[in-house]
PDB file of N, CA and C in Angstrom:
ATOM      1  N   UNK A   1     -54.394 -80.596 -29.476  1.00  0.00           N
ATOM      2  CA  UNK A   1     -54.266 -80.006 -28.165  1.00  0.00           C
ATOM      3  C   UNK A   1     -54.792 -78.572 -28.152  1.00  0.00           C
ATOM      4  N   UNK A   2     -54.332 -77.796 -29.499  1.00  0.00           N
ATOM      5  CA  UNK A   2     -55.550 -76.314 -29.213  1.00  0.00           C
ATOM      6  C   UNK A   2     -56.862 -76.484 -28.806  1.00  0.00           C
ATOM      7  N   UNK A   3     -57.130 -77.497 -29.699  1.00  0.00           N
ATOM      8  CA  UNK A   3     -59.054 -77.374 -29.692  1.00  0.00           C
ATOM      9  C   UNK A   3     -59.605 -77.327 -28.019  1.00  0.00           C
ATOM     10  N   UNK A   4     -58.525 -78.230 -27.510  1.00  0.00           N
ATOM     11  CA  UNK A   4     -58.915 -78.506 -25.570  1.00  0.00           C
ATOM     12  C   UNK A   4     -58.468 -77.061 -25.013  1.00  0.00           C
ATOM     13  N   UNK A   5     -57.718 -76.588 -25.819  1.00  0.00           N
ATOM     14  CA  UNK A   5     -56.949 -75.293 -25.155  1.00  0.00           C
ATOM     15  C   UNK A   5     -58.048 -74.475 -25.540  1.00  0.00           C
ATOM     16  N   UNK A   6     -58.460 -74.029 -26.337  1.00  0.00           N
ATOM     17  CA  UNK A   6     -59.705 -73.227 -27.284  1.00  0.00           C
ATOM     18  C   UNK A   6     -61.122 -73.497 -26.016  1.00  0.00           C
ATOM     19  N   UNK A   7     -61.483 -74.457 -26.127  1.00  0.00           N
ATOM     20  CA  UNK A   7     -61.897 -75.076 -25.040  1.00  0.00           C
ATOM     21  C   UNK A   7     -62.792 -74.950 -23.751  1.00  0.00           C
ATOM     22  N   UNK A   8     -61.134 -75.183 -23.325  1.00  0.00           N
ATOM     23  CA  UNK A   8     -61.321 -74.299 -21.932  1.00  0.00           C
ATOM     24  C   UNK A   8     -61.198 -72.873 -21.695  1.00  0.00           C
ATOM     25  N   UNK A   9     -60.809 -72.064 -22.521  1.00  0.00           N
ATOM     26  CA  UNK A   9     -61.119 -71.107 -22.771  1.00  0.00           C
ATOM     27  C   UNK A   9     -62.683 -70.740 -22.876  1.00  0.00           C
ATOM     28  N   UNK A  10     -63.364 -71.330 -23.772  1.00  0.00           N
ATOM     29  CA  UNK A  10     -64.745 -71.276 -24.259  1.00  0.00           C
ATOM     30  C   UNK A  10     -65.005 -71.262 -22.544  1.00  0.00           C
ATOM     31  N   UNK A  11     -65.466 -72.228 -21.793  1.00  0.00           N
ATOM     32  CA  UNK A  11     -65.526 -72.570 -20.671  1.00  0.00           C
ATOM     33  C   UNK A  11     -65.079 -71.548 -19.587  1.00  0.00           C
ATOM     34  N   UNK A  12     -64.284 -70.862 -19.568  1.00  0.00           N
ATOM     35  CA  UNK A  12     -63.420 -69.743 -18.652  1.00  0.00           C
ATOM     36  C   UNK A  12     -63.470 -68.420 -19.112  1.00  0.00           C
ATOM     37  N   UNK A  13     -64.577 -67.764 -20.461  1.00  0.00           N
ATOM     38  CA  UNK A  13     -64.591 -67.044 -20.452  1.00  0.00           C
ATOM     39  C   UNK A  13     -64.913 -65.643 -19.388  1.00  0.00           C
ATOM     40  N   UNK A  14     -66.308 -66.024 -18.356  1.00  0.00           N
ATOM     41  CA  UNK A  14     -66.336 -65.271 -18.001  1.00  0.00           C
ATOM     42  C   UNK A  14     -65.185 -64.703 -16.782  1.00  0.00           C
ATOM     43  N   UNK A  15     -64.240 -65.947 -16.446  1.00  0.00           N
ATOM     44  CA  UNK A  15     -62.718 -65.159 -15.735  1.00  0.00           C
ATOM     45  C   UNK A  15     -61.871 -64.494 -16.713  1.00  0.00           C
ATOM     46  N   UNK A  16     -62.248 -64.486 -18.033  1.00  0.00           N
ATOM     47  CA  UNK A  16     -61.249 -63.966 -19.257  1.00  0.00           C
ATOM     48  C   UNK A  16     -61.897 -62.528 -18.859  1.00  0.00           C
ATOM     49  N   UNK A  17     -63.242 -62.352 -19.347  1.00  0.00           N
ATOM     50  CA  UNK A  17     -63.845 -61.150 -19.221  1.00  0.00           C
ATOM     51  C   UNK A  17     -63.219 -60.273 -18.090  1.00  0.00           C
ATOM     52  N   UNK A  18     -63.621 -60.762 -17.390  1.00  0.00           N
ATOM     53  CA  UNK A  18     -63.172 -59.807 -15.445  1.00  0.00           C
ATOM     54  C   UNK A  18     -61.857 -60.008 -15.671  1.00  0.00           C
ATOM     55  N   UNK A  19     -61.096 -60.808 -15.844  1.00  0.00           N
ATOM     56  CA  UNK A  19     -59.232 -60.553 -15.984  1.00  0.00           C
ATOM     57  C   UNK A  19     -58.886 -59.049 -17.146  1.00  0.00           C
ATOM     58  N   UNK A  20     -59.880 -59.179 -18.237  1.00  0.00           N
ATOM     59  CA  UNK A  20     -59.416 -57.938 -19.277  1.00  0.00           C
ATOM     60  C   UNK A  20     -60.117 -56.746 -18.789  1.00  0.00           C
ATOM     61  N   UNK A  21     -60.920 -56.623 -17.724  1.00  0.00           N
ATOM     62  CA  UNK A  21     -62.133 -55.895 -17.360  1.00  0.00           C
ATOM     63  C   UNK A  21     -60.860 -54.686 -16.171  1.00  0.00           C
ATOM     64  N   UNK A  22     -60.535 -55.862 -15.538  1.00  0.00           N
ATOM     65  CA  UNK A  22     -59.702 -55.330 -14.685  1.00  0.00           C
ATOM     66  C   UNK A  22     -58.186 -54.784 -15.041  1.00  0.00           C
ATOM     67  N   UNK A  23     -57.794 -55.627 -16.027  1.00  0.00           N
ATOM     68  CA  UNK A  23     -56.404 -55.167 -16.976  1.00  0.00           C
ATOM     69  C   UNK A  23     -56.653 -53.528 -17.435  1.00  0.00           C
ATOM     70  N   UNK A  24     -57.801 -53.642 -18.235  1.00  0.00           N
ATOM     71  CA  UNK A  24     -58.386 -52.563 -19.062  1.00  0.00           C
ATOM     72  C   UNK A  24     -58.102 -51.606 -17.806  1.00  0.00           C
ATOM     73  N   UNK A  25     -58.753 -50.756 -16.812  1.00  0.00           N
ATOM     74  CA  UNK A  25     -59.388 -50.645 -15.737  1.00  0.00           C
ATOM     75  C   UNK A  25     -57.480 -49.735 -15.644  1.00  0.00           C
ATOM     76  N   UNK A  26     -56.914 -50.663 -15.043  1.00  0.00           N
ATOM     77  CA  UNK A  26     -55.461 -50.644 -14.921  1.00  0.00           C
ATOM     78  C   UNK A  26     -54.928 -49.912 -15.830  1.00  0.00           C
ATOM     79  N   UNK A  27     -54.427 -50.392 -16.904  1.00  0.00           N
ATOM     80  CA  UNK A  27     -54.010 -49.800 -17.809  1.00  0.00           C
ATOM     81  C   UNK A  27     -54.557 -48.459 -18.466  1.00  0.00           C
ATOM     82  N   UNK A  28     -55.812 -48.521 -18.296  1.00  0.00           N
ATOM     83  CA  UNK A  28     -56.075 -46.905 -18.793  1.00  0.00           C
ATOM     84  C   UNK A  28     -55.641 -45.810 -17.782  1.00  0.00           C
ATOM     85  N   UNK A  29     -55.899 -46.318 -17.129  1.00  0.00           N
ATOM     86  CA  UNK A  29     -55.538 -45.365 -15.696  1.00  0.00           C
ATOM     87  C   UNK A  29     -54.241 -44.962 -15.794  1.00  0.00           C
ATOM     88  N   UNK A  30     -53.347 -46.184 -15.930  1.00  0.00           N
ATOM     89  CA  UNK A  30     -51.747 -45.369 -15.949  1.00  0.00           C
ATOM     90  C   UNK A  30     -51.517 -45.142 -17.618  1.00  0.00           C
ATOM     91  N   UNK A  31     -51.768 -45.643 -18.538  1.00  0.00           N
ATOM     92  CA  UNK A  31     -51.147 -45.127 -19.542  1.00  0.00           C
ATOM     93  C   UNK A  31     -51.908 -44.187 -20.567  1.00  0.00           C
ATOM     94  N   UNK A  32     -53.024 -43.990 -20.376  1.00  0.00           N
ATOM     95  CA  UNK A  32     -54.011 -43.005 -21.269  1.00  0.00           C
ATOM     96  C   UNK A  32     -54.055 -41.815 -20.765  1.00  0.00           C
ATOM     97  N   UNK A  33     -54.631 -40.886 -21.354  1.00  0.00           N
ATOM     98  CA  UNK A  33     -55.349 -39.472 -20.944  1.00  0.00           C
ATOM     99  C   UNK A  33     -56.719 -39.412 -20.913  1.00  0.00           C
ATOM    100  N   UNK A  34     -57.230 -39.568 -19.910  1.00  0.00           N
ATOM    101  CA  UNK A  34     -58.525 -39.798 -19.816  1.00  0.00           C
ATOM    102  C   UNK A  34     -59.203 -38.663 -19.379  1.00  0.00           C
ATOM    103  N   UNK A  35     -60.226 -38.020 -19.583  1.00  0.00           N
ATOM    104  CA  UNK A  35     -60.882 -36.476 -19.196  1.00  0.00           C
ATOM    105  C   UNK A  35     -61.217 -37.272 -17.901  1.00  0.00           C
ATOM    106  N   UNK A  36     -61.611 -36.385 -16.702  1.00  0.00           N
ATOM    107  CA  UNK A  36     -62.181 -36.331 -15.315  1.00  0.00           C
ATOM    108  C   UNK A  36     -63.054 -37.532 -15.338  1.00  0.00           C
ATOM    109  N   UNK A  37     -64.391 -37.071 -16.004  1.00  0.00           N
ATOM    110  CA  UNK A  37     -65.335 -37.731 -16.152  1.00  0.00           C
ATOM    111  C   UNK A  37     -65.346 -39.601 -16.412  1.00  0.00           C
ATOM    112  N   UNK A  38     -64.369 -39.522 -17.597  1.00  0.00           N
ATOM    113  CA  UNK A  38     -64.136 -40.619 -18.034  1.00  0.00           C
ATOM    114  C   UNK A  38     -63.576 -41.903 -16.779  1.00  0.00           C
ATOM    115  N   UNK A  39     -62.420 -40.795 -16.325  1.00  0.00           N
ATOM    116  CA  UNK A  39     -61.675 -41.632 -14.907  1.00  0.00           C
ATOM    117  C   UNK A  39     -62.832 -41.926 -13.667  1.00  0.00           C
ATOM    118  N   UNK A  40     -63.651 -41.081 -13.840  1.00  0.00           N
ATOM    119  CA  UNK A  40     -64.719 -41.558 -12.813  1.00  0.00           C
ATOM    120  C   UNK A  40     -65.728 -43.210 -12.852  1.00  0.00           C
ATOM    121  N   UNK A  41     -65.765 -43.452 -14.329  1.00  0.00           N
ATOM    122  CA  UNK A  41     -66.336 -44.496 -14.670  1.00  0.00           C
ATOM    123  C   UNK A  41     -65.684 -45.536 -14.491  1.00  0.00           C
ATOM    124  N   UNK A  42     -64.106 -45.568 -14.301  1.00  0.00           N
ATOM    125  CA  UNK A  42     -63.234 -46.603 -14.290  1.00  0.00           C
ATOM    126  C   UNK A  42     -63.488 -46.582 -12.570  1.00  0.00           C
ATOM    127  N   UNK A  43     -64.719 -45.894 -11.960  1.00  0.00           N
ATOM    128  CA  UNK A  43     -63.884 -46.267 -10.546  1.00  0.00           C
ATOM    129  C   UNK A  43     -65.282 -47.360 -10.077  1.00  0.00           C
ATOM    130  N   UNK A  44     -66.303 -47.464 -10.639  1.00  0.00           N
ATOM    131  CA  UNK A  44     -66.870 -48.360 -10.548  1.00  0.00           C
ATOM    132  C   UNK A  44     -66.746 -49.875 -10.219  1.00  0.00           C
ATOM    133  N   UNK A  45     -67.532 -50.540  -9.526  1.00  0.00           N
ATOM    134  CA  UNK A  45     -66.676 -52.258  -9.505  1.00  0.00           C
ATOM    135  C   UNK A  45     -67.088 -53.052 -10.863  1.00  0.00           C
ATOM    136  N   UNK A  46     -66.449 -53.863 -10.652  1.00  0.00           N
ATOM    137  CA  UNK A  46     -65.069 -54.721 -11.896  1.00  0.00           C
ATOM    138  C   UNK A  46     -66.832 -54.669 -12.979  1.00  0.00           C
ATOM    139  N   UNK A  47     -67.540 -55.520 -12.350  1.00  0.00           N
ATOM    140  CA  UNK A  47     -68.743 -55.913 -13.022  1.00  0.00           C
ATOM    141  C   UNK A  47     -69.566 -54.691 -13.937  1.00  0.00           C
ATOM    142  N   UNK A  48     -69.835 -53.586 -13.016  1.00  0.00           N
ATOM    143  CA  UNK A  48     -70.351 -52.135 -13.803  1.00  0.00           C
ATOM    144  C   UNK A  48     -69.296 -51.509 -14.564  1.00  0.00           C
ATOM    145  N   UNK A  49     -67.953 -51.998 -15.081  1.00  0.00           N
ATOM    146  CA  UNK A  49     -66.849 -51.088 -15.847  1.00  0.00           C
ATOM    147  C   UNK A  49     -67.966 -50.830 -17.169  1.00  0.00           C
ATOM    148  N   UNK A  50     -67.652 -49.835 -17.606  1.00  0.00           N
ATOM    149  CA  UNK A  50     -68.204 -49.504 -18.957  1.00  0.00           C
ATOM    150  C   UNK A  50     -67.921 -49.805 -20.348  1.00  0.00           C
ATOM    151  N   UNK A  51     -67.538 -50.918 -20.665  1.00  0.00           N
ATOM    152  CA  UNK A  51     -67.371 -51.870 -21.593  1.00  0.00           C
ATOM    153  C   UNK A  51     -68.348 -52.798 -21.531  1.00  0.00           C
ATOM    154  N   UNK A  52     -68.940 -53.251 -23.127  1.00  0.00           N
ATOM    155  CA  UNK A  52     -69.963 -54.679 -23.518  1.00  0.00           C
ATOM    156  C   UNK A  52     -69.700 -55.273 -24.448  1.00  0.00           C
ATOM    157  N   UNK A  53     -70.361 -55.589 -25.050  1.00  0.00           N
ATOM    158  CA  UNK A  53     -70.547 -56.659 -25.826  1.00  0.00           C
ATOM    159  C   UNK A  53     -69.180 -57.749 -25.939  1.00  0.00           C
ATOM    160  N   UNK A  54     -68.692 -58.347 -25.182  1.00  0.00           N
ATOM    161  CA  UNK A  54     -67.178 -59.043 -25.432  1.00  0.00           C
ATOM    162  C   UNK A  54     -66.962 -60.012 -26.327  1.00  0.00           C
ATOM    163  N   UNK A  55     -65.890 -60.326 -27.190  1.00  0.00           N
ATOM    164  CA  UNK A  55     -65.829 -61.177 -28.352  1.00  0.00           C
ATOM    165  C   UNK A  55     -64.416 -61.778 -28.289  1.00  0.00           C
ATOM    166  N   UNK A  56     -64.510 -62.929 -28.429  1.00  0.00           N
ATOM    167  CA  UNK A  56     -63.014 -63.465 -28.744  1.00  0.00           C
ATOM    168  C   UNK A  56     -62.843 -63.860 -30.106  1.00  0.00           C
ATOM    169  N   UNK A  57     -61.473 -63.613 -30.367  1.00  0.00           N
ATOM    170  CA  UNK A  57     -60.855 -64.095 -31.399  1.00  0.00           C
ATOM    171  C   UNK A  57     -59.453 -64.510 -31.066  1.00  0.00           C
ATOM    172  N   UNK A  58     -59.622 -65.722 -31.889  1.00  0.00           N
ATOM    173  CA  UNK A  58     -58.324 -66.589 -31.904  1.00  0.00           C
ATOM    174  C   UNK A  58     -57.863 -66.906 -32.785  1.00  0.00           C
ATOM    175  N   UNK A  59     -56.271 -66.328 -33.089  1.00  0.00           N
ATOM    176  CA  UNK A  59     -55.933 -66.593 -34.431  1.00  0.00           C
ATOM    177  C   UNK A  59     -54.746 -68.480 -34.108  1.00  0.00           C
ATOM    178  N   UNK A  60     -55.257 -69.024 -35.613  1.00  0.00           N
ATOM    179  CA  UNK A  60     -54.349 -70.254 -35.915  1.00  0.00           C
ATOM    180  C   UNK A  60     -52.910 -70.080 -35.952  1.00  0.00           C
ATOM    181  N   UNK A  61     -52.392 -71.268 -34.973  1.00  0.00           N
ATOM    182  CA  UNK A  61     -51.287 -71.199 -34.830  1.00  0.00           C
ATOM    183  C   UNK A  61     -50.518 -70.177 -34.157  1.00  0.00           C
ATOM    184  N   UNK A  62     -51.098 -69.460 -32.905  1.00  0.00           N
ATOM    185  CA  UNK A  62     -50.125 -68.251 -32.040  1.00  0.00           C
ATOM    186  C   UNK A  62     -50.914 -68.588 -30.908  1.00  0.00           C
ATOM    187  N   UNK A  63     -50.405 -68.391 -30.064  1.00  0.00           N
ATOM    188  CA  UNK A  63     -50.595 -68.341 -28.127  1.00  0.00           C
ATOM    189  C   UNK A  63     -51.461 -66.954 -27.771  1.00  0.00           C
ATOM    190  N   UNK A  64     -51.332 -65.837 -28.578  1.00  0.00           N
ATOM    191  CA  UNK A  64     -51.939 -64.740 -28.475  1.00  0.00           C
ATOM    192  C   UNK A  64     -53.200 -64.743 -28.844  1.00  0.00           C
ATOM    193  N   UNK A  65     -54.099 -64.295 -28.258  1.00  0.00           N
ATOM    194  CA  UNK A  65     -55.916 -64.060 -28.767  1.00  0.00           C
ATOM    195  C   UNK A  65     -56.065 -62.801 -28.190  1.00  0.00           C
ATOM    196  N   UNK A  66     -57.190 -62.589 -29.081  1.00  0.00           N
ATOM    197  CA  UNK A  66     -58.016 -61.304 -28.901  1.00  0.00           C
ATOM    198  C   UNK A  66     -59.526 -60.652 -27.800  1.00  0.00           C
ATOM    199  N   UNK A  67     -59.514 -60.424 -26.519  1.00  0.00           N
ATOM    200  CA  UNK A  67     -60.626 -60.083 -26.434  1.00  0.00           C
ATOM    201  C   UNK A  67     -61.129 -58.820 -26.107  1.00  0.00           C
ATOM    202  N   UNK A  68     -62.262 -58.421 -27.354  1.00  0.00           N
ATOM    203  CA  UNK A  68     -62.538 -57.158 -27.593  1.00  0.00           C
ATOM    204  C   UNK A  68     -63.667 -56.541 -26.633  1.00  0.00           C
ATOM    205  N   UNK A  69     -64.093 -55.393 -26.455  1.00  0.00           N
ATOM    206  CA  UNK A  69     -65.072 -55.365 -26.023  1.00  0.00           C
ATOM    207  C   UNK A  69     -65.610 -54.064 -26.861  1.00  0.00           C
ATOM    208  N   UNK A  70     -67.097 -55.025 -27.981  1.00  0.00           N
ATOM    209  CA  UNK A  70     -67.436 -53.839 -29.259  1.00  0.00           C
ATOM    210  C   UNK A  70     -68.028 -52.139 -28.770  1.00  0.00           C
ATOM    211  N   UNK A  71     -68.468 -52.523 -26.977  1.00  0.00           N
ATOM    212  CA  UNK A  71     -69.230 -51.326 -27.183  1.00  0.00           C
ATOM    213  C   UNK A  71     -68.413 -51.060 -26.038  1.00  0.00           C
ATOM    214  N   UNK A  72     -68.391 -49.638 -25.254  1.00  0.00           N
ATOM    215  CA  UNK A  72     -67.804 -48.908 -24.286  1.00  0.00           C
ATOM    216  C   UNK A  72     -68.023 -46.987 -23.873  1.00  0.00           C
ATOM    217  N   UNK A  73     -68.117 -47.128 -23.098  1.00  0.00           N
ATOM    218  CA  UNK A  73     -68.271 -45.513 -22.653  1.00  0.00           C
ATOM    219  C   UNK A  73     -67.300 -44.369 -23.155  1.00  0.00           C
ATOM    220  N   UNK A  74     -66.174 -44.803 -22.817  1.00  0.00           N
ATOM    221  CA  UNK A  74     -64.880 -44.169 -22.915  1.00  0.00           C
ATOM    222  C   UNK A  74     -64.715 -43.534 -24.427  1.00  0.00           C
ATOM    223  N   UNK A  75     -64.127 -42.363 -25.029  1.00  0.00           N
ATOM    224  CA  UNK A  75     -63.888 -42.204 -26.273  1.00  0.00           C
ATOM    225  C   UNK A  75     -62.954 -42.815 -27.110  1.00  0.00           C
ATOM    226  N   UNK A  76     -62.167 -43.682 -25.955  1.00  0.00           N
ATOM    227  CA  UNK A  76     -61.024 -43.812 -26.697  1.00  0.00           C
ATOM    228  C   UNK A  76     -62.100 -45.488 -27.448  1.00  0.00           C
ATOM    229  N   UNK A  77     -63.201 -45.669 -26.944  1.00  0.00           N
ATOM    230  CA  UNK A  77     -63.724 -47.168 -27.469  1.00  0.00           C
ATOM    231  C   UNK A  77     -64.345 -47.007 -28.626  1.00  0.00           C
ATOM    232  N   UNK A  78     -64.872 -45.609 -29.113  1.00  0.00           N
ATOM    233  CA  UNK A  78     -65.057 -44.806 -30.707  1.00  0.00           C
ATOM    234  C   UNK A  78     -64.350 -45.465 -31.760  1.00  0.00           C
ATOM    235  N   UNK A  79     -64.375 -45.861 -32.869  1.00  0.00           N
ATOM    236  CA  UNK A  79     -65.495 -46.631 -33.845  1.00  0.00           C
ATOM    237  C   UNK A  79     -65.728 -47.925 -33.261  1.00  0.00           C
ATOM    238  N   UNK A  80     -64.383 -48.829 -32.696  1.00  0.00           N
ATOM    239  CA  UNK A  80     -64.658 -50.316 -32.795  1.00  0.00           C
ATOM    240  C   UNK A  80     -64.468 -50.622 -31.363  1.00  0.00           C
ATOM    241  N   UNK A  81     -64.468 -50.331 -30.346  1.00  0.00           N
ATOM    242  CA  UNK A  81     -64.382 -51.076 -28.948  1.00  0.00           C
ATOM    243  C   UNK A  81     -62.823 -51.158 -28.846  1.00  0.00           C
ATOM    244  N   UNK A  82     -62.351 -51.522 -28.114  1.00  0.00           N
ATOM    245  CA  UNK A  82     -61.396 -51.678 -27.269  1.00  0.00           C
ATOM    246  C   UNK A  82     -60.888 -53.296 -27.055  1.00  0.00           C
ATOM    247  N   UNK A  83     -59.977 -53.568 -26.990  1.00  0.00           N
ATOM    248  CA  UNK A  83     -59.501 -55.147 -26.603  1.00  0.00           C
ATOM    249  C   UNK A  83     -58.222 -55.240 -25.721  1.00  0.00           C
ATOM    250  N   UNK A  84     -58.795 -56.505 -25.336  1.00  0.00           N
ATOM    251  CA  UNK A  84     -57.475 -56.286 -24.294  1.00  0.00           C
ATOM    252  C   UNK A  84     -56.483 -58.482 -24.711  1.00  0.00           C
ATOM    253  N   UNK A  85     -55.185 -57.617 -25.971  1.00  0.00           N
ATOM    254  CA  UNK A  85     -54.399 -59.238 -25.936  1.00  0.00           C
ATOM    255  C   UNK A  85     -53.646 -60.438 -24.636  1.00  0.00           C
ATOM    256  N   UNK A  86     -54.115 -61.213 -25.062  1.00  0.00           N
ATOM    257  CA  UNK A  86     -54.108 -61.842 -23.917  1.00  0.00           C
ATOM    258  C   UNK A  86     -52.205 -62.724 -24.698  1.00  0.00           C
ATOM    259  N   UNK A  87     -51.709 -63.717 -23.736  1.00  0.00           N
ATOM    260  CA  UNK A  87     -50.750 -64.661 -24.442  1.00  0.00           C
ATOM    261  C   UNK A  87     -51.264 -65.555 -23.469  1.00  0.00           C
ATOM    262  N   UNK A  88     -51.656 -66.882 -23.988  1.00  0.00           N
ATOM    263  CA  UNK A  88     -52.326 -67.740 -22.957  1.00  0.00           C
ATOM    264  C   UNK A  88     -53.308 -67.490 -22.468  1.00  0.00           C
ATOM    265  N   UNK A  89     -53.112 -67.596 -21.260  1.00  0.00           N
ATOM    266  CA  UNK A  89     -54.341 -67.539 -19.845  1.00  0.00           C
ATOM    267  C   UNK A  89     -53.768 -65.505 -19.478  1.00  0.00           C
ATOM    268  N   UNK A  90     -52.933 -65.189 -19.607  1.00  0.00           N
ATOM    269  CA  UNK A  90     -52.168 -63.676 -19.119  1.00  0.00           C
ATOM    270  C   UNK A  90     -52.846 -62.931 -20.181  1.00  0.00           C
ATOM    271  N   UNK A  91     -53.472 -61.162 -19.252  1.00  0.00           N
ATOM    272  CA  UNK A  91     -53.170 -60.439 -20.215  1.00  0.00           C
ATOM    273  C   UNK A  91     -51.899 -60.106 -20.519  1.00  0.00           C
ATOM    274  N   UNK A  92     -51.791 -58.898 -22.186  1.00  0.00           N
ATOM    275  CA  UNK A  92     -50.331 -58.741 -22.013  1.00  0.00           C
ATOM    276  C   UNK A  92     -50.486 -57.407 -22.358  1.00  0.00           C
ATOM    277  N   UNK A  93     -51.719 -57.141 -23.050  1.00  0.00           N
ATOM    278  CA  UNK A  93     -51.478 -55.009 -23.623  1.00  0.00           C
ATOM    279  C   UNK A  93     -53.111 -54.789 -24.241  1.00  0.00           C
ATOM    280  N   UNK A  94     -52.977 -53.453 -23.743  1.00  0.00           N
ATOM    281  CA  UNK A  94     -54.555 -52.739 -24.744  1.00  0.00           C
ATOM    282  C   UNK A  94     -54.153 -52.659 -25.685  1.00  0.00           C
ATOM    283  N   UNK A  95     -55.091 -53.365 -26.723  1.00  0.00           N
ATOM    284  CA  UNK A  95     -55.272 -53.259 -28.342  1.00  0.00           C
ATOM    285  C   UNK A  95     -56.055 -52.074 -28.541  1.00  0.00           C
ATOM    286  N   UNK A  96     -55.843 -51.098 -28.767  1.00  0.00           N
ATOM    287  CA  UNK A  96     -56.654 -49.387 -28.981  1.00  0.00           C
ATOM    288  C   UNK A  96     -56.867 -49.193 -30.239  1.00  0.00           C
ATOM    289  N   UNK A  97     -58.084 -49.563 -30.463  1.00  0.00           N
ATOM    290  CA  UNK A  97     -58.817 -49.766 -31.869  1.00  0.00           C
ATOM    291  C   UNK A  97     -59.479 -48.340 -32.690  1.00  0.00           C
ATOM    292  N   UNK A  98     -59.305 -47.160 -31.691  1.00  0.00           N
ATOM    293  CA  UNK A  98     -59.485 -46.146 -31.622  1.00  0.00           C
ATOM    294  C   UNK A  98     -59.455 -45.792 -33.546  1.00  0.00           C
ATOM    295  N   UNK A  99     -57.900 -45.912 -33.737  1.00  0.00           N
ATOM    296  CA  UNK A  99     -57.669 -45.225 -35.037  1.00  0.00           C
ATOM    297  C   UNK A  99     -57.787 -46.665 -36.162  1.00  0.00           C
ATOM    298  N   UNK A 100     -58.189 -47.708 -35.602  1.00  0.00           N
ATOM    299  CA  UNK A 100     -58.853 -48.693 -36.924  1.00  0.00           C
ATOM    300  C   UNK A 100     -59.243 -47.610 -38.331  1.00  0.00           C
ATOM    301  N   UNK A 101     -59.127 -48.587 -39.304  1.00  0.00           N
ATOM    302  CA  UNK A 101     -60.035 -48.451 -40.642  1.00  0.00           C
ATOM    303  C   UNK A 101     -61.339 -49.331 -40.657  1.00  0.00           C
ATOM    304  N   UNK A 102     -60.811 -50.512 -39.859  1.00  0.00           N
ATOM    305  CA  UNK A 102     -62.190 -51.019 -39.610  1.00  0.00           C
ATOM    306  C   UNK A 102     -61.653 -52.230 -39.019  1.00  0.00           C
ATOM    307  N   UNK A 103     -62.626 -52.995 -38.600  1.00  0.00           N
ATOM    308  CA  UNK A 103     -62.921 -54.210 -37.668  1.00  0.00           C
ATOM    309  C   UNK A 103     -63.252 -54.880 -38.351  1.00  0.00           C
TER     310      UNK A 103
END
């Protein structure tokens, strides 16, 4: 039953994308410190946000996955991009990859 779940996922990414696009978007806004500049880029629509390259990862055996996004404007997306965990089909929190050792 994952693999169909995995799946449709594969299949629904690009509503995964715009769901973390817009989470992201959200959440930086209320819980980060973002310089002027930075907050200006978040005011863009959903499609021009300043995040790319997007990647999923799904770990075996948990409801939770990963989708990252490797490249981004923002400083806080400095060394490894930014992700936003999902549980299911829901986001649930920014993964702030900021202070990684590595990816």
């Amino acid at each position: 039953m994952r693999g169909l779940a995995r799946a449709a996922h594969a299949r629904d990414i690009d509503r995964y994308v715009k769901d973390a696009l817009i989470f992201l978007r959200d959440e930086l806004r209320r819980e980060y410190r973002l310089s002027e500049d930075e907050l200006r880029l978040l005011d863009a629509p959903v499609c021009d946000l300043p995040f790319e390259l997007p990647q999923c990862t799904f770990y075996a055996r948990d409801t939770q996955w990963l989708l990252r996004f490797a490249e981004g404007a923002l400083d806080i997306c400095e060394p490894f991009g930014i992700g936003v965990i999902f549980e299911g089909e829901r986001p649930l929190r920014v993964e702030n990859l900021e202070f990684c050792r590595e990816y």
